[in-house]
N, C-alpha and C. Protein backbone atom coordinates (compact mmCIF):
# COMPACT_ATOMS: atom_id res chain seq x y z
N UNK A 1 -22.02 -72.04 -0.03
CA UNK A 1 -22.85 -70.93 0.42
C UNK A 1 -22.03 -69.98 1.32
N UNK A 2 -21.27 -70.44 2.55
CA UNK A 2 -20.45 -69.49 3.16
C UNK A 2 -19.24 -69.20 2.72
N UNK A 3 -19.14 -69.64 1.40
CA UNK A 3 -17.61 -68.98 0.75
C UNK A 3 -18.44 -68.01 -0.39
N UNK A 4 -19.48 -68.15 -0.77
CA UNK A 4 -20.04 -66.94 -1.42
C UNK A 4 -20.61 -65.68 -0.67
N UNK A 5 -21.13 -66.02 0.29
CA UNK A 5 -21.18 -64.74 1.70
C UNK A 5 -19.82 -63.96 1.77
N UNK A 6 -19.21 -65.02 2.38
CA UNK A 6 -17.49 -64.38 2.38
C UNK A 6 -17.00 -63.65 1.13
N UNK A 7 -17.22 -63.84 0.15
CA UNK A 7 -16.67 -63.07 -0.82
C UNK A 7 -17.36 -61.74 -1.07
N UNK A 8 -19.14 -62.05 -0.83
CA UNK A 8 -19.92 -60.84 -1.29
C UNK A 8 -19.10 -59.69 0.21
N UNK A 9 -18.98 -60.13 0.78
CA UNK A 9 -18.67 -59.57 2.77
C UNK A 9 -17.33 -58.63 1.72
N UNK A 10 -16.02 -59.63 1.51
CA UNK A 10 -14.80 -59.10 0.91
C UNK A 10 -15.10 -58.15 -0.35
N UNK A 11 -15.88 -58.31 -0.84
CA UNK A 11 -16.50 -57.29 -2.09
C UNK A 11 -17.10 -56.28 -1.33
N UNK A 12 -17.68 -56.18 -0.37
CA UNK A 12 -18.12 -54.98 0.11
C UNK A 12 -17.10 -54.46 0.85
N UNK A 13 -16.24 -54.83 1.39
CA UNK A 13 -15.51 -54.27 2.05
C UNK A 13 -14.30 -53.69 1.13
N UNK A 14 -13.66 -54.82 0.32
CA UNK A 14 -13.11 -53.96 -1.32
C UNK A 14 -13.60 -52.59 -1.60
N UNK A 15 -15.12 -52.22 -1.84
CA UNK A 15 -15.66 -51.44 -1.92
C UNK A 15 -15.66 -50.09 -1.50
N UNK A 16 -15.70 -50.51 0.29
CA UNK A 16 -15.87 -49.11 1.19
C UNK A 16 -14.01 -48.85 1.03
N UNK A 17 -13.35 -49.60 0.97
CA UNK A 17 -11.84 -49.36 1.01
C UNK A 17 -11.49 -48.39 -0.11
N UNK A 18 -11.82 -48.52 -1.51
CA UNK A 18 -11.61 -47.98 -2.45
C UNK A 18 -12.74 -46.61 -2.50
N UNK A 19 -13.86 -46.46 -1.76
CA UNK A 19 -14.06 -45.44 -2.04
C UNK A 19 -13.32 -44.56 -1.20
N UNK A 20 -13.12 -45.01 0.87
CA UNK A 20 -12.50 -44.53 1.18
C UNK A 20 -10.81 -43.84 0.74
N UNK A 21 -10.48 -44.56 0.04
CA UNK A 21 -9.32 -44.26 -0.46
C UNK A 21 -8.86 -43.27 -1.60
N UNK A 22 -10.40 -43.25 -2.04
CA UNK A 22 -10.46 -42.18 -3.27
C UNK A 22 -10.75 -40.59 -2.38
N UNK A 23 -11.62 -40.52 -1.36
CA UNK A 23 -11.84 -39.71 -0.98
C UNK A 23 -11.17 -38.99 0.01
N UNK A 24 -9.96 -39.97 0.23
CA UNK A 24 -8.64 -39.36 1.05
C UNK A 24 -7.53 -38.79 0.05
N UNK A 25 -7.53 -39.77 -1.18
CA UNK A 25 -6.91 -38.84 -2.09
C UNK A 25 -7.45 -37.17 -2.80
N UNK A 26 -8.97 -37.54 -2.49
CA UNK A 26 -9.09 -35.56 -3.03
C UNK A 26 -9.27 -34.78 -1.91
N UNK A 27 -9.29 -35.71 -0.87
CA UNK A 27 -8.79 -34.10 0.58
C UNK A 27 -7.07 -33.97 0.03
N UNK A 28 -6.45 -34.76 -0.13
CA UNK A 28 -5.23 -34.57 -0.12
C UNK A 28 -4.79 -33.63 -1.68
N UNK A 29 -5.48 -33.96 -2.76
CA UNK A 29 -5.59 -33.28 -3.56
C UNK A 29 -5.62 -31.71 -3.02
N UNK A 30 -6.99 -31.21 -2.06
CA UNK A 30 -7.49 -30.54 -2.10
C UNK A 30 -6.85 -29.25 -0.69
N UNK A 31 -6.22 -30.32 -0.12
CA UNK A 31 -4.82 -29.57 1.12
C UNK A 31 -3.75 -29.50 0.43
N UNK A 32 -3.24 -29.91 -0.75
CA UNK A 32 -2.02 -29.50 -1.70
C UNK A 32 -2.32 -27.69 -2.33
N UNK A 33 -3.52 -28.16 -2.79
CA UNK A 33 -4.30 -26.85 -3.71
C UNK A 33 -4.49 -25.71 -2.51
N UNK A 34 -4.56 -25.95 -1.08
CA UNK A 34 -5.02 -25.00 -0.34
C UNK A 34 -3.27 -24.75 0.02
N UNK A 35 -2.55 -25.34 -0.05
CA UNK A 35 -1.11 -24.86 0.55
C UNK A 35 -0.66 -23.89 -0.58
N UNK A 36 -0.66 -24.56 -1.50
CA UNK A 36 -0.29 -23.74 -3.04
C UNK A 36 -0.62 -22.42 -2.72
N UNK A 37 -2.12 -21.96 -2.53
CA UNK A 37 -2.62 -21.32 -2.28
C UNK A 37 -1.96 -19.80 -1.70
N UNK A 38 -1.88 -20.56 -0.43
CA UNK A 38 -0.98 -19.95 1.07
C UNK A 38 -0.02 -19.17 0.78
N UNK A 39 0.69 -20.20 -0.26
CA UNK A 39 2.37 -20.06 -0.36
C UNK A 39 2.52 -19.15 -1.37
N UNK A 40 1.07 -18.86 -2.50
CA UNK A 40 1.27 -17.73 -2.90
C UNK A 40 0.76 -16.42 -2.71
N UNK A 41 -0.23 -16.84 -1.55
CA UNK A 41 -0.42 -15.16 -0.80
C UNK A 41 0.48 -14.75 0.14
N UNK A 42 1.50 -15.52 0.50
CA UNK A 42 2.72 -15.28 1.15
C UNK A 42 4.01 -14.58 0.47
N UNK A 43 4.13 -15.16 -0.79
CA UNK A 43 5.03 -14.58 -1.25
C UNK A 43 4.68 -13.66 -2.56
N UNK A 44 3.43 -13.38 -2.90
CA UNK A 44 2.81 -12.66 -3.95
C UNK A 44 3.16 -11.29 -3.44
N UNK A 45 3.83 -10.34 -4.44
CA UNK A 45 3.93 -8.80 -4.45
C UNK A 45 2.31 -8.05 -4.08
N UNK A 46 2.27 -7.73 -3.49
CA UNK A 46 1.44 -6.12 -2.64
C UNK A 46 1.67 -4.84 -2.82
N UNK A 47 1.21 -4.27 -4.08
CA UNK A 47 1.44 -2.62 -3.87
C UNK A 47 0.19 -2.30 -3.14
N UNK A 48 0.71 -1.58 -2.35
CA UNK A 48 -0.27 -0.79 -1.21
C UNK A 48 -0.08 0.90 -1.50
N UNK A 49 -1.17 1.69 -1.63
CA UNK A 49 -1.53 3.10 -1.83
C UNK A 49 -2.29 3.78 -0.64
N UNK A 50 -1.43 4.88 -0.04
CA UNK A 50 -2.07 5.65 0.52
C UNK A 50 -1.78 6.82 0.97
N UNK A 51 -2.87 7.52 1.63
CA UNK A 51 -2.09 8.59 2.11
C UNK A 51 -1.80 8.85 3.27
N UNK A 52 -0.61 9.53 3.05
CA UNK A 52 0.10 9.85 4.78
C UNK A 52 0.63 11.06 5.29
N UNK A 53 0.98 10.92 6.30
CA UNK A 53 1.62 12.29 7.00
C UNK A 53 2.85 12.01 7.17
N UNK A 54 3.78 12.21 7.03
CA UNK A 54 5.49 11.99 7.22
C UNK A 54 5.22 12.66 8.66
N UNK A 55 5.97 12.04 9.32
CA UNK A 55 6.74 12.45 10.63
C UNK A 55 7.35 13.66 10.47
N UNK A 56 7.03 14.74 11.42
CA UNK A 56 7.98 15.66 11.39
C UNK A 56 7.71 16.95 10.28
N UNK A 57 6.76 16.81 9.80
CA UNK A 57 6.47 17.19 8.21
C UNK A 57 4.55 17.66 8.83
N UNK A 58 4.52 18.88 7.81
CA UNK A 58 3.33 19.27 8.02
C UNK A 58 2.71 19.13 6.25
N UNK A 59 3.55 18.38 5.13
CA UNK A 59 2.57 18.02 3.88
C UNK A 59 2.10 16.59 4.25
N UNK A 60 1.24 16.77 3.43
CA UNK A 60 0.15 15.01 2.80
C UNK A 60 1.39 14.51 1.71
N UNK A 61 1.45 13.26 1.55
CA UNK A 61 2.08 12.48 1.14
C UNK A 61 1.10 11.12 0.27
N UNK A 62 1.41 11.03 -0.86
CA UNK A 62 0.74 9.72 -1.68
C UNK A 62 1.96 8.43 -1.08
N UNK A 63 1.99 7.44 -0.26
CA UNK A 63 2.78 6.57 -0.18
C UNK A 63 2.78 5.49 -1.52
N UNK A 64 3.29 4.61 -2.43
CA UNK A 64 3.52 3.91 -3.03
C UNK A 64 3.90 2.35 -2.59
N UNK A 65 3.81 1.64 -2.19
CA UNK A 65 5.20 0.76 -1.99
C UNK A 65 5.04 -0.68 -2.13
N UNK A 66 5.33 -1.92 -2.41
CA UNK A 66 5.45 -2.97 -2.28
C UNK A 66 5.33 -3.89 -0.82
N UNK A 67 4.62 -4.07 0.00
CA UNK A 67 4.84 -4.97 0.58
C UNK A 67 4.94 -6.55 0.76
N UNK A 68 5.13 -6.90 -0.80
CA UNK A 68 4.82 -8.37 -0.87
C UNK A 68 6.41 -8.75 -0.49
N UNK A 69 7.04 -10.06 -0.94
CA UNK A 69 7.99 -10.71 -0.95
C UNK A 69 8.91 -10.93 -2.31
N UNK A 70 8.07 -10.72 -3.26
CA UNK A 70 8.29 -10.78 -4.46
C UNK A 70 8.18 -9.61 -5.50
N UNK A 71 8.79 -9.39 -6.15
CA UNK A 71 8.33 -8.15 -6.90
C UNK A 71 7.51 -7.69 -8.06
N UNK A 72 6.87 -6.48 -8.29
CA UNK A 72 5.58 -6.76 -8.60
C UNK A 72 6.03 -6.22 -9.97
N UNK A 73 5.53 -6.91 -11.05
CA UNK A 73 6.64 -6.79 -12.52
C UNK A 73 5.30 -6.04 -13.36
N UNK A 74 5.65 -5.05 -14.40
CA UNK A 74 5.31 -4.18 -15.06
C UNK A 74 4.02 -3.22 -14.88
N UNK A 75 4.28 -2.65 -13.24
CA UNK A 75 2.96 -1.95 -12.86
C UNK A 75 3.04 -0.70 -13.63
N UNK A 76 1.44 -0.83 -13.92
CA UNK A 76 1.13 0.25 -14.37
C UNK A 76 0.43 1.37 -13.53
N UNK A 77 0.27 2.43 -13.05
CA UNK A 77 -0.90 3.42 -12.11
C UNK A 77 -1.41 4.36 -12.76
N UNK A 78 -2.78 4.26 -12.80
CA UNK A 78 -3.73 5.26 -13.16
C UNK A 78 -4.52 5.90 -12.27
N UNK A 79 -4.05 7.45 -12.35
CA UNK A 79 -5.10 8.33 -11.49
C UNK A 79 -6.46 8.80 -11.93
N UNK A 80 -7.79 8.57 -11.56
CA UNK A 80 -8.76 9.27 -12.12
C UNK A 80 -9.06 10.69 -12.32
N UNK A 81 -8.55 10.87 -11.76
CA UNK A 81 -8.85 12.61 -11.54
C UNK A 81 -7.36 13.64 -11.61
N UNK A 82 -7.57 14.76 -12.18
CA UNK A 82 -6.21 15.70 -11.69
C UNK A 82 -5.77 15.99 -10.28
N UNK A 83 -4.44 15.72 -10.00
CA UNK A 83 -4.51 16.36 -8.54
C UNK A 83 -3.21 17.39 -8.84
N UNK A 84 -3.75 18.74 -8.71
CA UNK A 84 -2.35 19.94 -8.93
C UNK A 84 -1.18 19.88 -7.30
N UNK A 85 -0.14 19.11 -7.81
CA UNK A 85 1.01 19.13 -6.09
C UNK A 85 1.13 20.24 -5.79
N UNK A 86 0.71 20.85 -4.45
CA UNK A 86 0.63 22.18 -3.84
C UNK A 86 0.28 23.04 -4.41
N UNK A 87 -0.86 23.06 -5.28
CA UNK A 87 -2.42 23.94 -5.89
C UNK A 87 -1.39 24.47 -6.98
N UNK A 88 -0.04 23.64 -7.46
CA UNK A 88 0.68 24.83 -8.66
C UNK A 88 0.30 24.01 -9.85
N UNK A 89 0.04 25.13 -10.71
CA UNK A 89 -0.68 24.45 -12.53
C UNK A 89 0.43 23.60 -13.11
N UNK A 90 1.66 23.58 -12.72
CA UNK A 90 2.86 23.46 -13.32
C UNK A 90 2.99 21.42 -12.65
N UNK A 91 2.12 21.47 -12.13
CA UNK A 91 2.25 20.05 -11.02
C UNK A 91 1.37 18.66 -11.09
N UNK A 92 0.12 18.65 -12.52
CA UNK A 92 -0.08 17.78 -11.80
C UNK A 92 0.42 16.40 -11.94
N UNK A 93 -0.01 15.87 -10.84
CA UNK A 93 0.66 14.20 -10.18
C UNK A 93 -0.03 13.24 -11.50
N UNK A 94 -1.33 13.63 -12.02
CA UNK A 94 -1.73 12.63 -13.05
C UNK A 94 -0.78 12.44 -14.37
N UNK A 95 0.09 13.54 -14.48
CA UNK A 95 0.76 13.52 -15.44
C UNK A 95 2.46 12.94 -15.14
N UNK A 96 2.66 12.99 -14.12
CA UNK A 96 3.72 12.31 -13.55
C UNK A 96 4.38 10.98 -14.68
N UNK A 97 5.56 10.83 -14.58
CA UNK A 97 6.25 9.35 -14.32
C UNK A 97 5.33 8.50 -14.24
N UNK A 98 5.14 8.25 -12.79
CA UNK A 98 4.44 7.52 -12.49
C UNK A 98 3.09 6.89 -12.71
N UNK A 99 2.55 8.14 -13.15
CA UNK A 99 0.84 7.75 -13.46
C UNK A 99 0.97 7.54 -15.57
N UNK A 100 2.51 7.83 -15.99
CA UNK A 100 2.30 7.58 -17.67
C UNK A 100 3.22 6.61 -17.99
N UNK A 101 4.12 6.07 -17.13
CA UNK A 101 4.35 5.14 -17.90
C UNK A 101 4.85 3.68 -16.91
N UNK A 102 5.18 2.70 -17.58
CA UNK A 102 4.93 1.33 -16.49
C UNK A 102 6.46 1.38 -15.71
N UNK A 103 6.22 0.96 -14.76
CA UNK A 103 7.40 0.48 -13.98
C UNK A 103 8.05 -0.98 -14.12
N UNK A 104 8.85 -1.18 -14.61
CA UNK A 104 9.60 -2.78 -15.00
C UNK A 104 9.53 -3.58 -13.75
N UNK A 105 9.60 -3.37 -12.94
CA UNK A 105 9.61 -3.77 -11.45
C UNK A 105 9.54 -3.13 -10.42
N UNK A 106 9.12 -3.61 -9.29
CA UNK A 106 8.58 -2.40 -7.98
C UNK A 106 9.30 -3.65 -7.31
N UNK A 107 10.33 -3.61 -6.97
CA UNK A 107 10.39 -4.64 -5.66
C UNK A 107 10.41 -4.88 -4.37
N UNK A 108 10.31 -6.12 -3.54
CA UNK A 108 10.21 -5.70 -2.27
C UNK A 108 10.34 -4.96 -1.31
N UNK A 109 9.57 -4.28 -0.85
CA UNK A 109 9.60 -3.26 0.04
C UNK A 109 10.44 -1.66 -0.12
N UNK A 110 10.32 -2.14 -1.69
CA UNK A 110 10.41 -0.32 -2.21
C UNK A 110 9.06 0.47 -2.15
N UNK A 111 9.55 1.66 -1.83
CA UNK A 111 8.90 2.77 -1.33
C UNK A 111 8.95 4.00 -2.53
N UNK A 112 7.83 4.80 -2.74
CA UNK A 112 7.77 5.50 -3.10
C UNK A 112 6.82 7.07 -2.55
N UNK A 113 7.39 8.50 -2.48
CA UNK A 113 6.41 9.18 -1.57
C UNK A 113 6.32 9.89 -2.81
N UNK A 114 5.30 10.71 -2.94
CA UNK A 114 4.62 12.41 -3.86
C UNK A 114 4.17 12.82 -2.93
N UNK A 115 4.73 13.78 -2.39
CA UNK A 115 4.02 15.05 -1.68
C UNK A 115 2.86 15.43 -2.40
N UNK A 116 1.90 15.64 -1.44
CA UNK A 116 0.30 16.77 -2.05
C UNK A 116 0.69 17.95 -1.66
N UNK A 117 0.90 18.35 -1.04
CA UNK A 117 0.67 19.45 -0.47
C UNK A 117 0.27 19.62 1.16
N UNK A 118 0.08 21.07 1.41
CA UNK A 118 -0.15 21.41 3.12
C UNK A 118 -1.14 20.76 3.30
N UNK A 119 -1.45 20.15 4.15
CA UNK A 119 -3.34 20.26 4.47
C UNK A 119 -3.96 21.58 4.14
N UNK A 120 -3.47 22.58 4.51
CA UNK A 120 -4.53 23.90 4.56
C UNK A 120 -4.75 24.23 3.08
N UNK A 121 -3.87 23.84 2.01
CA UNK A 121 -3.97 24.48 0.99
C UNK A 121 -4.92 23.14 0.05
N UNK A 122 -4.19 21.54 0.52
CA UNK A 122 -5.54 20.76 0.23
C UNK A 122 -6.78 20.79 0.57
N UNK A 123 -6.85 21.35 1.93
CA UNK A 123 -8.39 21.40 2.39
C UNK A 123 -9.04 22.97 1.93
N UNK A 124 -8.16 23.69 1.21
CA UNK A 124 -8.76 25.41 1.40
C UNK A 124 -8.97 25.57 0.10
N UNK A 125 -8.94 26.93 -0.10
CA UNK A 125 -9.56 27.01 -1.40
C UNK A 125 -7.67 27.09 -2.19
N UNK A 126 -8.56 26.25 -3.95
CA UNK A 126 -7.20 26.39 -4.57
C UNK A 126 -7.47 27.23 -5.67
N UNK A 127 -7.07 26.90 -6.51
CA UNK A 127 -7.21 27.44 -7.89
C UNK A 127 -7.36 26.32 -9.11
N UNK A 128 -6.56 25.19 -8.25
CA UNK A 128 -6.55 23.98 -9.53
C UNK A 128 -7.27 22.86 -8.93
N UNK A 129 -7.29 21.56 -9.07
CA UNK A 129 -7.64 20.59 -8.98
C UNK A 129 -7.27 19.92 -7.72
N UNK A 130 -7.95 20.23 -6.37
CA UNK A 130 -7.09 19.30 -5.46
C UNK A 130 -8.09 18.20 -4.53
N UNK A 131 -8.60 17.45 -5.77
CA UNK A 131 -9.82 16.42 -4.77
C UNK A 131 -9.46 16.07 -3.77
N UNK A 132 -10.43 15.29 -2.69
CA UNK A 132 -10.12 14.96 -1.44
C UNK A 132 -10.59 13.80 -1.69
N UNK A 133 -11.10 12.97 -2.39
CA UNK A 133 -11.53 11.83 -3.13
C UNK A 133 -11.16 11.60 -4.56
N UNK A 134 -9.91 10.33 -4.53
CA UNK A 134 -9.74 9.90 -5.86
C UNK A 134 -9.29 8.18 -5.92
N UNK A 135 -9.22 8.07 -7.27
CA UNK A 135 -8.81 6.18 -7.30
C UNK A 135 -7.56 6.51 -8.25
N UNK A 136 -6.80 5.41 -7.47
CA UNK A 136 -5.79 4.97 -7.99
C UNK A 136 -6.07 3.63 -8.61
N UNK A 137 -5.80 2.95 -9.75
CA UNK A 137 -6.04 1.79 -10.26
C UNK A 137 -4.45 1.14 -10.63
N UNK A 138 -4.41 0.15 -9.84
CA UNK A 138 -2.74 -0.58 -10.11
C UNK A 138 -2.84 -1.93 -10.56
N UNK A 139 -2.13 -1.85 -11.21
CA UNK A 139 -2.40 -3.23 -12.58
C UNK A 139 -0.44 -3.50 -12.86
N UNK A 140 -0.40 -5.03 -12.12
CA UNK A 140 0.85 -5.55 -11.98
C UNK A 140 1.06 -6.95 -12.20
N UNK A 141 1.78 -7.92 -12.69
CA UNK A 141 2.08 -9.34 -12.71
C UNK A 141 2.73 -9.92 -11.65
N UNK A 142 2.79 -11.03 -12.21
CA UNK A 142 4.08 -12.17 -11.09
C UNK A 142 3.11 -13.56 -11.32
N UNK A 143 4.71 -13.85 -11.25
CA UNK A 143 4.61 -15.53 -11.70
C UNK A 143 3.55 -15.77 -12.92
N UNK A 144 3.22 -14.97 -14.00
CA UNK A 144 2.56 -15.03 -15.09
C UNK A 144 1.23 -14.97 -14.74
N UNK A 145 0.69 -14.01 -13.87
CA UNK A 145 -0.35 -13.73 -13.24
C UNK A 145 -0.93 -12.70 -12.96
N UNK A 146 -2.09 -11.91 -13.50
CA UNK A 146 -2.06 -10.21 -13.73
C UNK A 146 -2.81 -10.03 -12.91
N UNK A 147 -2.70 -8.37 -11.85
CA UNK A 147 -3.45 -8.51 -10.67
C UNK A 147 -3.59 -6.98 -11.11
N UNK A 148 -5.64 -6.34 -10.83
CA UNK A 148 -5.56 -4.75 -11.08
C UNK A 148 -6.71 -4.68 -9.84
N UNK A 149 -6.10 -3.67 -8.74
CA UNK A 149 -6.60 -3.28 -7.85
C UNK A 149 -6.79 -2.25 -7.71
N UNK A 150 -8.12 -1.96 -7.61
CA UNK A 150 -8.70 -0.13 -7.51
C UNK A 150 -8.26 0.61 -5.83
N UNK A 151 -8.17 1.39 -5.59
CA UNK A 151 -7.70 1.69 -4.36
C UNK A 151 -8.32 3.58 -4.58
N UNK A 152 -9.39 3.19 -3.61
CA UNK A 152 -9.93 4.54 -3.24
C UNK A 152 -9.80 5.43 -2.40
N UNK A 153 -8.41 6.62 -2.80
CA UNK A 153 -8.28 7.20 -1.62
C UNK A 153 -8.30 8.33 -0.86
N UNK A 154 -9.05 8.80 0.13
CA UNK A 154 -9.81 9.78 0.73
C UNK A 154 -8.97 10.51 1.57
N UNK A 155 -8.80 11.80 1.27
CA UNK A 155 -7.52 12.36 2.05
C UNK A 155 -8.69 13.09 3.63
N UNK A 156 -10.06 13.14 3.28
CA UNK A 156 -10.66 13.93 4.14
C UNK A 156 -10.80 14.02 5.95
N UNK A 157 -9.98 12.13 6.15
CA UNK A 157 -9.67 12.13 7.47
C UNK A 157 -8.42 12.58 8.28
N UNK A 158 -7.99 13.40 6.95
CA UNK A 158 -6.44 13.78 7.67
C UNK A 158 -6.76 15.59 7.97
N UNK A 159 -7.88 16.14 7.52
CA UNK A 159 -8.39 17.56 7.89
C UNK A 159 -7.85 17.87 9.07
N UNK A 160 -8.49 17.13 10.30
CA UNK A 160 -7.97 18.18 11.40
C UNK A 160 -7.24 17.53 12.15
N UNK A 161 -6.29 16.35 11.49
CA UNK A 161 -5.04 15.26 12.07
C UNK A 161 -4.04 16.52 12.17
N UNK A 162 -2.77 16.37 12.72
CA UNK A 162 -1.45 16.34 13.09
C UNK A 162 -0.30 15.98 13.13
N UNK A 163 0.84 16.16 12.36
CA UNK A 163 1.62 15.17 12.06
C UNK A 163 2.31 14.82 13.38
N UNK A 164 2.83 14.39 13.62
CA UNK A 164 3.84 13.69 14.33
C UNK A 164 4.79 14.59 14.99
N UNK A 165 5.27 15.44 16.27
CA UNK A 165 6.20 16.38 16.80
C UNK A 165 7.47 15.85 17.17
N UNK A 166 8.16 16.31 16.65
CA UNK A 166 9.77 16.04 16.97
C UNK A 166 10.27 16.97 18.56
N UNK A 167 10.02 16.39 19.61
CA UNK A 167 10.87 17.01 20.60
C UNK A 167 11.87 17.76 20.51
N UNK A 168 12.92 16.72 20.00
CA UNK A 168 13.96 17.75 19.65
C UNK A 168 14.09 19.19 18.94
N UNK A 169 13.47 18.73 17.85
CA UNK A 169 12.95 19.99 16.87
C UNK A 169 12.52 20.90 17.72
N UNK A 170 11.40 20.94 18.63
CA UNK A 170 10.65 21.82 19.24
C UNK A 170 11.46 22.54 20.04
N UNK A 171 12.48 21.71 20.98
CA UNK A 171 13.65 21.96 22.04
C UNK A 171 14.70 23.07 20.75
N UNK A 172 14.62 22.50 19.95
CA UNK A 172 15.84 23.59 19.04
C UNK A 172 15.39 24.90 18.80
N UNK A 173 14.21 24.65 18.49
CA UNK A 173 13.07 25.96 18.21
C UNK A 173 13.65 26.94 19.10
N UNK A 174 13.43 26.35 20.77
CA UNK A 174 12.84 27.25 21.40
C UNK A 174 14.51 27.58 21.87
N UNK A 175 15.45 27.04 21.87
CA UNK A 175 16.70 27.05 22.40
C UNK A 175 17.25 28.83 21.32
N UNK A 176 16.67 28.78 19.61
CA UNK A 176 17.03 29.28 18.37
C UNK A 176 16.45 30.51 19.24
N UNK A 177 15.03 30.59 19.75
CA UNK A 177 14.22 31.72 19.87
C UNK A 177 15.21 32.67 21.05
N UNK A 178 15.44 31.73 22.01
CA UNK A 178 16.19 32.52 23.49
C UNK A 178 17.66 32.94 22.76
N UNK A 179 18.24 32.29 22.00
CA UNK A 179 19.36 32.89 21.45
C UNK A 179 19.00 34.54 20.52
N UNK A 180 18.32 34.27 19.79
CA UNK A 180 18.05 34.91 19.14
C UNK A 180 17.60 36.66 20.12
N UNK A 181 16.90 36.27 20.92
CA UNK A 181 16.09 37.30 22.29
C UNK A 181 18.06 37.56 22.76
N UNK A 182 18.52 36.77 23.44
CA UNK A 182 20.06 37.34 24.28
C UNK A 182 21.10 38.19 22.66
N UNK A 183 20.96 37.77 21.80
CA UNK A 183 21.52 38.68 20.73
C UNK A 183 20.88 39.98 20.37
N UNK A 184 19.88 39.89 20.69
CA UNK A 184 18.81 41.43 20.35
C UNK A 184 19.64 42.73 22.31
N UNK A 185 19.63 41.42 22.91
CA UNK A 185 19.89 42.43 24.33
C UNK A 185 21.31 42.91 24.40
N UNK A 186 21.71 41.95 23.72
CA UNK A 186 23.65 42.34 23.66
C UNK A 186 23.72 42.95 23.00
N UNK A 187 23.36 43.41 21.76
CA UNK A 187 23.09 44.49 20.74
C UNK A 187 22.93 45.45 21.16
N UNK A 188 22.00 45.95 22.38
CA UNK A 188 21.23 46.61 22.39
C UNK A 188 22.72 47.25 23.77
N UNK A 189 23.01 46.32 24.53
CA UNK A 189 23.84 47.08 25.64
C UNK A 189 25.04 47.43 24.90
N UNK A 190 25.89 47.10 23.88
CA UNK A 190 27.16 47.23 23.27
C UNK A 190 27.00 48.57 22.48
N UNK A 191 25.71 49.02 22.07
CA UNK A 191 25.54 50.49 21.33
C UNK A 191 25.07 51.30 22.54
C-alpha cells in the first residue's frame, strides 16, 4: 500500500516536472522568436521620406534616405500626384528617375535630396501642379522580405518656418554691402 502511494506521489510529481518543463521550453521558444525579432528591427533597412529645409537654403527639399543598417534592395517610389520642381512644366518630380524606375539598392545611410522649390512659389500661386499634400508609396526587400510603406507628406507646416541662418553668411553680406558703399565714395572723390 505505501509503495503504491509512493509511486502514484512519483507519478504526480513526474507529471508537474514534465509539464513544467514543456512550458519552459515554449517561453524559451518564444524569447528566441522575440530576439529574432529585435535583431531584425535592428538591422532591417528604413527608407524614411520627407520634407525639409536645408540649412542655409531658402528651397523645400524631398529628403530620401536609408536609415536602416542594411540595405534596402530593389525600391521602388511612387508619387500620387504631379509635383512641377519650382512651378516649371519642364519639371515634374513624378516623372523623375526616381519615381520610374527601381533602385537596385539604397544603402545604408544614403541620402538622397529633390529640391521643390521656394516656399513662396510652393505656397503662392503657380501655374502647374504644386500640392501641399501628397503620398509617397515605397516598396523595398531584404533578407527575402517585401516591405511597402505609404508615407504622407504635408509640406503645409513649413509655410511660415525659416530655414536655418548662417552667421557667417550674414557677416559677409553685410561686410560685401560696406565695401560696396566705400567703392561708390572713392569713385565719387577720384572724379
Amino acid at each position: 500500500m505505501t509503495m503504491e502511494i509512493l509511486t502514484a506521489i512519483l507519478v504526480i510529481i513526474t507529471g508537474i516536472y514534465a509539464f513544467l518543463t514543456y512550458k519552459m521550453s515554449r517561453i524559451s521558444e518564444r524569447t528566441a522568436q522575440i530576439m529574432n525579432e529585435q535583431t531584425e528591427a535592428m538591422s532591417r533597412p528604413y527608407i524614411i521620406i520627407q520634407p525639409m529645409v536645408r540649412p542655409h537654403s531658402q528651397f523645400l527639399y524631398l529628403k530620401i534616405y536609408n536609415s536602416g543598417k542594411t540595405p534596402a534592395l530593389n525600391v521602388k517610389l511612387e508619387l500620387d500626384k504631379d509635383f512641377y520642381q519650382f512651378d516649371e512644366p519642364t519639371k515634374n518630380l513624378k516623372e523623375t528617375s526616381i519615381f520610374t524606375s527601381t533602385i537596385d539598392s539604397l544603402a545604408p545611410n544614403q541620402e538622397l535630396f529633390f529640391a521643390l522649390g521656394q516656399g513662396w512659389v510652393i505656397f503662392g500661386e503657380s501655374k502647374n501642379p504644386l500640392p501641399q499634400q501628397f503620398t509617397i508609396t515605397a516598396t523595398y526587400s531584404y533578407m527575402n522580405k517585401e516591405v511597402v510603406e505609404k508615407n504622407n507628406i504635408d509640406l503645409s507646416p513649413f509655410m511660415q518656418s525659416e530655414g536655418e541662418k548662417n552667421p557667417i553668411v550674414e557677416e559677409l553680406e553685410r561686410i560685401r554691402k560696406i565695401q560696396e558703399k566705400l567703392m561708390k565714395v572713392s569713385n565719387k572723390s577720384i572724379q
